[in-house]
C-alpha atoms as a PDB file:
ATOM      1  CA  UNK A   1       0.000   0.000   0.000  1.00  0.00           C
ATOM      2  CA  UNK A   2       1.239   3.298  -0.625  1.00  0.00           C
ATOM      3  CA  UNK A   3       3.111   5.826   1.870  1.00  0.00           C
ATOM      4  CA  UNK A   4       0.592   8.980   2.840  1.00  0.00           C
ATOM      5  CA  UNK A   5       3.872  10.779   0.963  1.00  0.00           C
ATOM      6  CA  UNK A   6       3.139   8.795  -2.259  1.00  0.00           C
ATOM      7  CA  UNK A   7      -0.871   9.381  -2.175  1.00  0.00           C
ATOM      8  CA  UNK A   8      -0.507  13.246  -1.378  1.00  0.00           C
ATOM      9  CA  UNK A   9       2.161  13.617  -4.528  1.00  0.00           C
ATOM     10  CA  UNK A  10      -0.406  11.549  -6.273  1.00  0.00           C
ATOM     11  CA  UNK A  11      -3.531  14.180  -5.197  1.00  0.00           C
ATOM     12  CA  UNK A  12      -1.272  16.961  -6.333  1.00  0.00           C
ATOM     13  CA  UNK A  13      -1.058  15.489 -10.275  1.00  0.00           C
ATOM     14  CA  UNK A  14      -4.716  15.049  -9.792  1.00  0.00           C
ATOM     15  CA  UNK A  15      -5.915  18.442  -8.235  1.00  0.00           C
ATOM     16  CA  UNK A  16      -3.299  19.867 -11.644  1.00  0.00           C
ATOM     17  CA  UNK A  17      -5.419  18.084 -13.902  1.00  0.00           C
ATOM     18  CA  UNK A  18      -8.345  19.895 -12.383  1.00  0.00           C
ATOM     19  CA  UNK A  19      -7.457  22.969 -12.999  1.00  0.00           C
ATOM     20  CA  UNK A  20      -6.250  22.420 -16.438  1.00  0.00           C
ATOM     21  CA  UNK A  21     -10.112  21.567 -16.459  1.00  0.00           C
ATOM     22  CA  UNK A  22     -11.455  24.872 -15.607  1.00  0.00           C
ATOM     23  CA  UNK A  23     -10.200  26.540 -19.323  1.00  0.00           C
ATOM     24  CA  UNK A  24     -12.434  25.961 -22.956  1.00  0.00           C
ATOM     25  CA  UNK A  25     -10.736  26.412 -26.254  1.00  0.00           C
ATOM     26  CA  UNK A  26     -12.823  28.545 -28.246  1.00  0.00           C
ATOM     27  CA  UNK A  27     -13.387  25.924 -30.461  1.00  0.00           C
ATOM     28  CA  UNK A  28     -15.611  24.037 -27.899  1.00  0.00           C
ATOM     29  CA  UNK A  29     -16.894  27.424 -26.940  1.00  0.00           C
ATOM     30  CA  UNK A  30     -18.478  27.649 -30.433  1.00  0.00           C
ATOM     31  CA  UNK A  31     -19.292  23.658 -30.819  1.00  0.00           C
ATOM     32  CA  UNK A  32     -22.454  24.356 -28.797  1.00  0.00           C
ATOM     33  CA  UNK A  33     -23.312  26.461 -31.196  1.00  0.00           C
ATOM     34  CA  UNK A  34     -24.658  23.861 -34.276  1.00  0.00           C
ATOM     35  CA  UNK A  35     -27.372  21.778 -32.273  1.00  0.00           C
ATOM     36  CA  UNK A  36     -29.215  25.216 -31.588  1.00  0.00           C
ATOM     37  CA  UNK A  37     -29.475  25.425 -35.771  1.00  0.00           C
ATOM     38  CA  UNK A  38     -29.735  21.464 -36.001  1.00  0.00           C
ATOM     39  CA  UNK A  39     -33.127  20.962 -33.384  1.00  0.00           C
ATOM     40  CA  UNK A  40     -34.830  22.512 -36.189  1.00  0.00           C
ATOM     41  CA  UNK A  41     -34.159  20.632 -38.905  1.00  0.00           C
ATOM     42  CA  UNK A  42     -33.757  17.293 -37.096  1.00  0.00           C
ATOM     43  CA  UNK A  43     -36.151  14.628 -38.224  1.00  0.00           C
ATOM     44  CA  UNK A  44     -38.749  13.795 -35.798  1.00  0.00           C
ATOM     45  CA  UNK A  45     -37.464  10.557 -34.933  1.00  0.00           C
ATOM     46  CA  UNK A  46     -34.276  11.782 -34.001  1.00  0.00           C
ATOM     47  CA  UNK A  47     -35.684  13.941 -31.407  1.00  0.00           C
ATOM     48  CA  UNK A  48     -38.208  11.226 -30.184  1.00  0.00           C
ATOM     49  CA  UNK A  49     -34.479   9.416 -29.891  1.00  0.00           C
ATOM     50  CA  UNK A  50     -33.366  11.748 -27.244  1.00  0.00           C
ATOM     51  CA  UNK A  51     -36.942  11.722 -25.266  1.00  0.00           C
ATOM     52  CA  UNK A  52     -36.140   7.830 -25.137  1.00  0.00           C
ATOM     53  CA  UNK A  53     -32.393   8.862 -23.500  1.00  0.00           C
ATOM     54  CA  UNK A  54     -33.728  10.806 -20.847  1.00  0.00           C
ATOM     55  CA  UNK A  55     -36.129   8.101 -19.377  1.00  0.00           C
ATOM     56  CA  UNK A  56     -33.556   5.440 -19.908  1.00  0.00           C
ATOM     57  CA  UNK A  57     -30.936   7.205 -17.973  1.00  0.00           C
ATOM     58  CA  UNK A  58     -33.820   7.658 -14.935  1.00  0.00           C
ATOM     59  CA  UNK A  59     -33.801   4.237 -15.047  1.00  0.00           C
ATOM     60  CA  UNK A  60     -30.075   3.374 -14.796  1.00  0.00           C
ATOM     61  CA  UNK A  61     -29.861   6.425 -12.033  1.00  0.00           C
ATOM     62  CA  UNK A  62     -32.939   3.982  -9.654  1.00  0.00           C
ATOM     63  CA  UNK A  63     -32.168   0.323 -10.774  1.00  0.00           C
ATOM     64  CA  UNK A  64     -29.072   0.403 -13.217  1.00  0.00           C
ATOM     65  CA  UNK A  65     -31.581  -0.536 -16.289  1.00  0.00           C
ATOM     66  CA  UNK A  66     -29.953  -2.449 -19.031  1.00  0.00           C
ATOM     67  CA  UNK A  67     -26.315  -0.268 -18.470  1.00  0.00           C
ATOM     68  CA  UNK A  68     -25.337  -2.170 -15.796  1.00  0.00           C
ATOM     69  CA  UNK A  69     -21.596  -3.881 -15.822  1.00  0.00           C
ATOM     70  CA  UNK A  70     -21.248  -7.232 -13.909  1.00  0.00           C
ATOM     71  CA  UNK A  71     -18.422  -7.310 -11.512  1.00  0.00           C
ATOM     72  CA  UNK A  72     -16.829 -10.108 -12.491  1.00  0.00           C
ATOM     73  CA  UNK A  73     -15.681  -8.909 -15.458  1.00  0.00           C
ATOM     74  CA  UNK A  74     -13.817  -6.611 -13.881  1.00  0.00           C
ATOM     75  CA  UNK A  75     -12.298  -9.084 -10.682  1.00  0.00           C
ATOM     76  CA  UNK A  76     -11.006 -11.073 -13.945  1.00  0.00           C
ATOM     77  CA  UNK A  77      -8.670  -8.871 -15.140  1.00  0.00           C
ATOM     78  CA  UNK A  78      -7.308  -8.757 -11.952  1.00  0.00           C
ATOM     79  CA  UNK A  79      -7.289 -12.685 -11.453  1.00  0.00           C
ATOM     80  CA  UNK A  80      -5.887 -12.999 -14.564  1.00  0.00           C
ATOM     81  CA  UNK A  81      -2.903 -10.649 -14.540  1.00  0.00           C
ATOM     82  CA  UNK A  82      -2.065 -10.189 -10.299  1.00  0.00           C
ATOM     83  CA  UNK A  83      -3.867 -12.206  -8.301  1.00  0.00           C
ATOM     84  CA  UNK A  84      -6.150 -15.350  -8.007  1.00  0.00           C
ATOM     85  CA  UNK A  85      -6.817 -14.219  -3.891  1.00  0.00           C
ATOM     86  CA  UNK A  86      -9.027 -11.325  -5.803  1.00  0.00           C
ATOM     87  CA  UNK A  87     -12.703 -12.521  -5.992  1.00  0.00           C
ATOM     88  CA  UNK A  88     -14.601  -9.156  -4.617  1.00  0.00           C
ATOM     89  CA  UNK A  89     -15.036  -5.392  -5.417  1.00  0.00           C
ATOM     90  CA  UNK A  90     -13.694  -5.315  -1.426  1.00  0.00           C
ATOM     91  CA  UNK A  91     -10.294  -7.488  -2.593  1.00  0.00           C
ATOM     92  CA  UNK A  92     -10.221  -4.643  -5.546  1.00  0.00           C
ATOM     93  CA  UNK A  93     -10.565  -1.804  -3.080  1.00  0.00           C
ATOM     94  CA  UNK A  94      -7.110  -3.066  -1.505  1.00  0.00           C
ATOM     95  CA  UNK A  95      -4.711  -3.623  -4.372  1.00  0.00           C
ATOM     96  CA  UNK A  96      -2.231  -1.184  -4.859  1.00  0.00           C
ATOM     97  CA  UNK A  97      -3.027   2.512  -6.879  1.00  0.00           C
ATOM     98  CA  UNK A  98      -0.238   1.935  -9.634  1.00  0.00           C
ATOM     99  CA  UNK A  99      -2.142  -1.970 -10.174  1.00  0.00           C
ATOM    100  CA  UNK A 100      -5.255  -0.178 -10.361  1.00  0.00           C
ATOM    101  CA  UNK A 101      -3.846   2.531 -12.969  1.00  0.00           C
ATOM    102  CA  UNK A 102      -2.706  -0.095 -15.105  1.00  0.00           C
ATOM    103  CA  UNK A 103      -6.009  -2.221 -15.069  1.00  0.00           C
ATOM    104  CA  UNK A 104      -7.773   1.250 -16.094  1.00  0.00           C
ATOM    105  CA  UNK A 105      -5.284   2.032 -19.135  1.00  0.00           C
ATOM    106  CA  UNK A 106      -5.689  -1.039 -20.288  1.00  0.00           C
ATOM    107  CA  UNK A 107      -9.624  -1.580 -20.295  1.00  0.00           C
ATOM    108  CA  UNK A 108      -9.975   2.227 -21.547  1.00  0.00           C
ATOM    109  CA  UNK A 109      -8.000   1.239 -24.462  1.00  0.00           C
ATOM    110  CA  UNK A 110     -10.250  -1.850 -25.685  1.00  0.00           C
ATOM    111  CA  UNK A 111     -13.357   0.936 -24.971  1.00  0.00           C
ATOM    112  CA  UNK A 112     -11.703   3.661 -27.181  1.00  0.00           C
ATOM    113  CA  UNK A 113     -10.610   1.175 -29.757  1.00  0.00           C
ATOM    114  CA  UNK A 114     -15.154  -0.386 -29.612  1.00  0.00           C
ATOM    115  CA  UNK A 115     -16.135   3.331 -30.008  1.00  0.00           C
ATOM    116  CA  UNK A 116     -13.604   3.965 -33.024  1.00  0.00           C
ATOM    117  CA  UNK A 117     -15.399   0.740 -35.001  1.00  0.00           C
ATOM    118  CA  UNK A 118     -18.957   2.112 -33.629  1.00  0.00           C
ATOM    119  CA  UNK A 119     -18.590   5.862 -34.876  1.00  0.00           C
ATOM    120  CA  UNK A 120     -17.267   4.558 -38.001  1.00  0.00           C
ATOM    121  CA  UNK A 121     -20.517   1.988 -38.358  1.00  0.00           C
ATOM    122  CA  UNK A 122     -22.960   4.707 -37.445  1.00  0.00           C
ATOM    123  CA  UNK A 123     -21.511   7.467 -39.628  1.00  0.00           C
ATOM    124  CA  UNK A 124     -21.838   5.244 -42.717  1.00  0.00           C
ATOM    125  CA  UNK A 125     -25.396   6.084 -42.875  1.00  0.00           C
ATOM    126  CA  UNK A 126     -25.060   9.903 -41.910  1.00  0.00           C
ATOM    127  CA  UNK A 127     -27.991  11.593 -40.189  1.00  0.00           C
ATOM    128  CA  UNK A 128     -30.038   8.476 -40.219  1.00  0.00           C
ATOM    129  CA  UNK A 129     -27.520   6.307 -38.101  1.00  0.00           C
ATOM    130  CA  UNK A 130     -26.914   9.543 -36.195  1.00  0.00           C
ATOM    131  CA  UNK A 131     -30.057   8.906 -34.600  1.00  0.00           C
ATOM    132  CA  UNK A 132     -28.803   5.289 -33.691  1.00  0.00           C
ATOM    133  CA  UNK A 133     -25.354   6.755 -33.068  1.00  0.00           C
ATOM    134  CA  UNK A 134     -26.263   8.815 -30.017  1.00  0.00           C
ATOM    135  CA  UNK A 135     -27.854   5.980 -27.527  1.00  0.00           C
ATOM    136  CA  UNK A 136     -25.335   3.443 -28.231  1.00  0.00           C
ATOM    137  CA  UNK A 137     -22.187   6.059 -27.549  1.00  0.00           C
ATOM    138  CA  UNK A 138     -24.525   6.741 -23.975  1.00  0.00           C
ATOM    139  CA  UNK A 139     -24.708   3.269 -22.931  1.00  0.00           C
ATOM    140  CA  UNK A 140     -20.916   2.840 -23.922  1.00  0.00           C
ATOM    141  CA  UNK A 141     -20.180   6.189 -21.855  1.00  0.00           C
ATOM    142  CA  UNK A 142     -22.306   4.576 -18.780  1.00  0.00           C
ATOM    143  CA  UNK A 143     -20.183   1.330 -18.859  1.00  0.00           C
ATOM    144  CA  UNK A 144     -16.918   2.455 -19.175  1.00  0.00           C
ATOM    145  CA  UNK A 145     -17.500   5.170 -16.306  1.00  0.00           C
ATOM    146  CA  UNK A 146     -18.800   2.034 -14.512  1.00  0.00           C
ATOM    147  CA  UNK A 147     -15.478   0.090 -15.196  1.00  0.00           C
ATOM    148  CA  UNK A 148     -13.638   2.176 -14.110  1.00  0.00           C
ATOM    149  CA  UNK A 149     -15.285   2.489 -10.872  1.00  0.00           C
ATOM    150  CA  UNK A 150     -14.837  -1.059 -10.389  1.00  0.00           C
ATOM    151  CA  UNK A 151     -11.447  -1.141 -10.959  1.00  0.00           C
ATOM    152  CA  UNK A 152     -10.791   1.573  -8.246  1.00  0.00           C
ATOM    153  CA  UNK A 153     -12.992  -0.921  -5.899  1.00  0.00           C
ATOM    154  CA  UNK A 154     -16.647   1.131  -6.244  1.00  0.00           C
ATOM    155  CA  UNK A 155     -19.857  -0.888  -6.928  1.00  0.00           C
ATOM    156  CA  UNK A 156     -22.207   0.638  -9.552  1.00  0.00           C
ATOM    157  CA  UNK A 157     -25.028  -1.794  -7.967  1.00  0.00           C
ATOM    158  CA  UNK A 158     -25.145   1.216  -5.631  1.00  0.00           C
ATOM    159  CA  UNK A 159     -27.122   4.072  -6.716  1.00  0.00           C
ATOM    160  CA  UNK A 160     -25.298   6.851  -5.214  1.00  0.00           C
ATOM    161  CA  UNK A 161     -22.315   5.272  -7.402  1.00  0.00           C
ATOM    162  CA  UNK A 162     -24.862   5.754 -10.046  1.00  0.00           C
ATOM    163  CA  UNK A 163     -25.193   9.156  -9.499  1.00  0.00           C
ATOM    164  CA  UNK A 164     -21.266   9.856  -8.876  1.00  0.00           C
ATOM    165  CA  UNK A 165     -21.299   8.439 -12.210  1.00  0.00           C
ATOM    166  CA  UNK A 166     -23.653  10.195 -13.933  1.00  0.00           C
ATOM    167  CA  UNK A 167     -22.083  13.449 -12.588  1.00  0.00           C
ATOM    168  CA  UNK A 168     -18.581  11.953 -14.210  1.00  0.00           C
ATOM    169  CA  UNK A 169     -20.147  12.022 -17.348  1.00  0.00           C
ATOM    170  CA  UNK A 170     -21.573  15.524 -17.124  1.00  0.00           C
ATOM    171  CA  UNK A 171     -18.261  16.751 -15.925  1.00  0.00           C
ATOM    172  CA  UNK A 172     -17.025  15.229 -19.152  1.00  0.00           C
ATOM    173  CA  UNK A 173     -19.747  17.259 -21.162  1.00  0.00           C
ATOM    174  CA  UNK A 174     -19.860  20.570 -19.191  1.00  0.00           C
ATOM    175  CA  UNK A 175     -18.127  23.994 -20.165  1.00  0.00           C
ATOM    176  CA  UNK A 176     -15.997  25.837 -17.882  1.00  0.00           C
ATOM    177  CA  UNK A 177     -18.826  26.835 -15.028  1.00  0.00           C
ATOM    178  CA  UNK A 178     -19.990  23.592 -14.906  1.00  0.00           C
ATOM    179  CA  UNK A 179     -17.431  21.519 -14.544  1.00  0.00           C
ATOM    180  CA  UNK A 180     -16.536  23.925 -11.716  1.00  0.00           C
ATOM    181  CA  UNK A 181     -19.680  23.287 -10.144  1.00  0.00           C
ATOM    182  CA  UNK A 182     -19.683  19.771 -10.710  1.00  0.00           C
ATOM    183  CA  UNK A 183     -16.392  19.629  -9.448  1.00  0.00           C
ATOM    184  CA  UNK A 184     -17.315  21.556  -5.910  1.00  0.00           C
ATOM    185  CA  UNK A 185     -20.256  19.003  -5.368  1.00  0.00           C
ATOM    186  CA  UNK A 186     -18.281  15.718  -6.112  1.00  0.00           C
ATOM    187  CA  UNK A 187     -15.957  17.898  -3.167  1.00  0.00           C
ATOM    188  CA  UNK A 188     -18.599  17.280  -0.895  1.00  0.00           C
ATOM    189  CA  UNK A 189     -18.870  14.058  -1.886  1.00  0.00           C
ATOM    190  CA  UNK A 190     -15.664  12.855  -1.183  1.00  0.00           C
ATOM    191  CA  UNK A 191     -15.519  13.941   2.411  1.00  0.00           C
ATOM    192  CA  UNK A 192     -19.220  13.849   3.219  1.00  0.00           C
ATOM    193  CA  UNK A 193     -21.285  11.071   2.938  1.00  0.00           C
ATOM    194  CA  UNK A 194     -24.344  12.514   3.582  1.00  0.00           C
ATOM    195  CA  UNK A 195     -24.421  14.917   0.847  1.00  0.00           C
ATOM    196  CA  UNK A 196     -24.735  11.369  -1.814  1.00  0.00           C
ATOM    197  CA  UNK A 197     -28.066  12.444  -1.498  1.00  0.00           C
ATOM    198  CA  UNK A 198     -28.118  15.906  -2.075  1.00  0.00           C
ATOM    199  CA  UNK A 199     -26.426  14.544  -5.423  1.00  0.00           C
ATOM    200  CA  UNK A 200     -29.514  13.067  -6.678  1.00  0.00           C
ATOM    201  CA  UNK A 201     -31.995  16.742  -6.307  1.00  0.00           C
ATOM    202  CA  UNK A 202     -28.247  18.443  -7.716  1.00  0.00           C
ATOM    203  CA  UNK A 203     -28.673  16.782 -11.394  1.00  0.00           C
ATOM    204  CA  UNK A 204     -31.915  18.912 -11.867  1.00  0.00           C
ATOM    205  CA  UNK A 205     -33.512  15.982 -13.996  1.00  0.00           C
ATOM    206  CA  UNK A 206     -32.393  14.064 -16.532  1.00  0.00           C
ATOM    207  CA  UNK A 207     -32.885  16.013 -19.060  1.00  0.00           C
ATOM    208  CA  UNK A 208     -29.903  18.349 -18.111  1.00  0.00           C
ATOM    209  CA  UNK A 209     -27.226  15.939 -18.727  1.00  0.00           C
ATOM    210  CA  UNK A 210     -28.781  14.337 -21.929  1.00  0.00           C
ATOM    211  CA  UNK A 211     -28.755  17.980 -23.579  1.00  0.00           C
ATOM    212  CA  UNK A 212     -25.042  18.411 -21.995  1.00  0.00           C
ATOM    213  CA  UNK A 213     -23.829  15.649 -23.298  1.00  0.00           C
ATOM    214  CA  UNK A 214     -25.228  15.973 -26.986  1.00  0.00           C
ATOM    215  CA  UNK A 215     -24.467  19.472 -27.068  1.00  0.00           C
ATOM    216  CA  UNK A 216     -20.946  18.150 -26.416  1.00  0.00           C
ATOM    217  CA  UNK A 217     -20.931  16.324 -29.906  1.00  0.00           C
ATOM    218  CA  UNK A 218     -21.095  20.293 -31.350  1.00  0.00           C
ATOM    219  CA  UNK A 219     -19.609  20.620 -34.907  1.00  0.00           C
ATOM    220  CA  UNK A 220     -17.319  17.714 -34.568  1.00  0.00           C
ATOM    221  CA  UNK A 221     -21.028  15.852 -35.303  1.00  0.00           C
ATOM    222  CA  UNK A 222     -21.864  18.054 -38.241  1.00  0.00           C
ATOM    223  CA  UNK A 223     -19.731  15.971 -40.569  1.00  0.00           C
ATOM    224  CA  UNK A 224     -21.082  12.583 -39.549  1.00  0.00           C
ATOM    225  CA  UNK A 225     -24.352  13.999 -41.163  1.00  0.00           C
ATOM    226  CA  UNK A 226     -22.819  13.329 -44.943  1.00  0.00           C
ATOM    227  CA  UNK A 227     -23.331   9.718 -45.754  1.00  0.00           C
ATOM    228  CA  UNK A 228     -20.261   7.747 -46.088  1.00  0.00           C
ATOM    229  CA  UNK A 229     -17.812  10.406 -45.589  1.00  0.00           C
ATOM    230  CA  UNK A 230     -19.371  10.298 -42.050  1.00  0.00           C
ATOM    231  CA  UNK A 231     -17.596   7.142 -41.185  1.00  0.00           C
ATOM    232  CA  UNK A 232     -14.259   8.919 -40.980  1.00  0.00           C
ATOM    233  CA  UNK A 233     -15.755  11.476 -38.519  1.00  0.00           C
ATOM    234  CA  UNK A 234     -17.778   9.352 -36.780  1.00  0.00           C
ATOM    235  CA  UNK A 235     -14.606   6.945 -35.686  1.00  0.00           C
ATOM    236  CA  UNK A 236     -12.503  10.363 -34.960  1.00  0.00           C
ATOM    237  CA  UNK A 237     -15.382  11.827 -32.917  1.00  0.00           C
ATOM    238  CA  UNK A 238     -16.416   8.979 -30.954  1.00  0.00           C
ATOM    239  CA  UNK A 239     -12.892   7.524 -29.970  1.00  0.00           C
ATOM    240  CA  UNK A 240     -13.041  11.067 -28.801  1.00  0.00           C
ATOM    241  CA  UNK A 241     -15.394  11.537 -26.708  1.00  0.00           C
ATOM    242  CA  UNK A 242     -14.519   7.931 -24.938  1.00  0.00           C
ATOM    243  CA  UNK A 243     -11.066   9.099 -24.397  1.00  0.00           C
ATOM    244  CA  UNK A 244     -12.136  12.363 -22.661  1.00  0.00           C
ATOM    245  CA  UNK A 245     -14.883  10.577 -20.536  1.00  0.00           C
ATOM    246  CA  UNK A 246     -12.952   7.713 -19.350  1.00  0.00           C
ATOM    247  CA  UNK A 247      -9.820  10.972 -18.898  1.00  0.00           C
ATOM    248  CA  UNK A 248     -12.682  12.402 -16.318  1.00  0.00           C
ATOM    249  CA  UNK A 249     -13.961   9.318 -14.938  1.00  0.00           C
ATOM    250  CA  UNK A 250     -10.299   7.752 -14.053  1.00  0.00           C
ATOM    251  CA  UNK A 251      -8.936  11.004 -12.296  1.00  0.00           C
ATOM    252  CA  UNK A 252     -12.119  11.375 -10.705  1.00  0.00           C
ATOM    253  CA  UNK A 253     -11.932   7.924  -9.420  1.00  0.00           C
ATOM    254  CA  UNK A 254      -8.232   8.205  -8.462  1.00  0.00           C
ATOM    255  CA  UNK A 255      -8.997  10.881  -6.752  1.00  0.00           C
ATOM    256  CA  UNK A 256     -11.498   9.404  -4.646  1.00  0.00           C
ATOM    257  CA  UNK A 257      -9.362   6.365  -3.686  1.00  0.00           C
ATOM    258  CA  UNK A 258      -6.889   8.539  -2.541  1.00  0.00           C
ATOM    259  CA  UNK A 259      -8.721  10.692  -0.303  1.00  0.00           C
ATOM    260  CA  UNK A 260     -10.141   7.755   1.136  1.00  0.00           C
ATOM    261  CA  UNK A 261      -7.215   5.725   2.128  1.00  0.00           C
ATOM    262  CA  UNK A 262      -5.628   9.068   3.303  1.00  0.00           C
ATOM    263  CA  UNK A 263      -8.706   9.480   5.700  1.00  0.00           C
ATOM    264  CA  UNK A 264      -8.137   5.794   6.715  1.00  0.00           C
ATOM    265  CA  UNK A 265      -4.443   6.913   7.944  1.00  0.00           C
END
């Protein structure tokens, strides 16, 4: 296990990365800008699409829905490359941070290298698969995040891990004042466990982090929208967007382990 030395050194690289956070290019700035234009020329079913998003991710916030990652999975890689003694999300919680590190880089690797073949697939079709696009890049956001919280020794079966997730991904999808704000309440979070709660009235509905997250896609989406071509954007885009939310999710969860074996000193 590491030194309190090693996992304050470790908080500091962390706590850097957040404030590297807190800046927006210009060019994300003005990505918001297209899906104000595109919500009124986007074909109905698209937009039924999204209404279909918002109750599914209610449902994975109360009972995990169809998103949900089984453990095992997860205590396999680490049977399989450390340890046959690991069997439990518990056994996970113990192994050392630089184990757990490795485990993440690895499994965010096969998800970047699933969403490159995926945005590829969808973008064949252009704004037809777009509408297909968009769900399955959700539900491969949702188990990635949850992944990665198993690897760090969190269960997702919990639904305040749920929500700590959810609010990963909106970090991911935010501009500059909300990742600050997200940032403040997963604070509260980490040293209080009584505000998990608070969490759940804090995401203001559903609907919130849907339109945050597809407002995230921006221009970088507008080129999916020509058939064929799209398949070159749609790779680029969402190996993207996987590599930025599992970026989020892993420092978030870093962080998290730390603090807590620093408060178990």
């Amino acid at each position: 296990m590491e030194t309190k030395e090693e996992l304050l050194q470790q908080l500091k690289l962390i706590e850097k990365w957040e404030n590297d956070q807190k800046g927006l290019w210009f060019w994300e700035k003005i990505g918001r800008l297209p899906f104000k234009l595109l919500d009124k020329i986007t074909p109905a079913f698209v937009q039924k699409k999204i209404g279909v998003l918002l109750d599914e991710l209610g449902q994975y916030i109360q009972s995990g829905g169809k998103y949900l990652v089984q453990e095992q999975q997860i205590v396999h890689k680490y049977q399989s490359k450390f340890s046959e003694e690991i069997s439990t999300l518990d056994d996970i919680s113990t192994v050392p941070l630089h184990v757990m590190n490795q485990v993440c880089l690895e499994v965010v690797q096969n998800r970047q290298n699933f969403a490159t073949v995926q945005g590829a697939s969808t973008g064949f079709g252009g704004i037809f698969t777009l509408s297909i696009d968009i769900p399955l890049l959700l539900g491969l956001s949702l188990k990635t995040l949850q992944e990665i919280a198993m690897i760090y020794g969190y269960d997702p079966n919990d639904p305040a891990e749920r929500i700590f997730i959810v609010k990963s991904l909106q970090f991911a999808s935010s501009d500059i004042v909300g990742k600050q704000a997200i940032l403040n309440e997963l604070t509260d979070f980490y040293h209080r466990s009584e505000h998990q709660n608070e969490m759940m009235s804090q995401l203001q509905g559903w609907r919130e982090v849907i339109y945050t997250y597809r407002d995230q896609f921006g221009w970088k989406k507008l080129f999916q929208l020509i058939p064929v071509a799209g398949m070159i954007f749609g790779a680029f885009v969402n190996r993207s967007m996987i590599s930025d939310i599992s970026e989020a999710g892993t420092m978030l969860y870093q962080k998290r382990r730390i603090m807590d074996r620093l408060q178990n000193q």
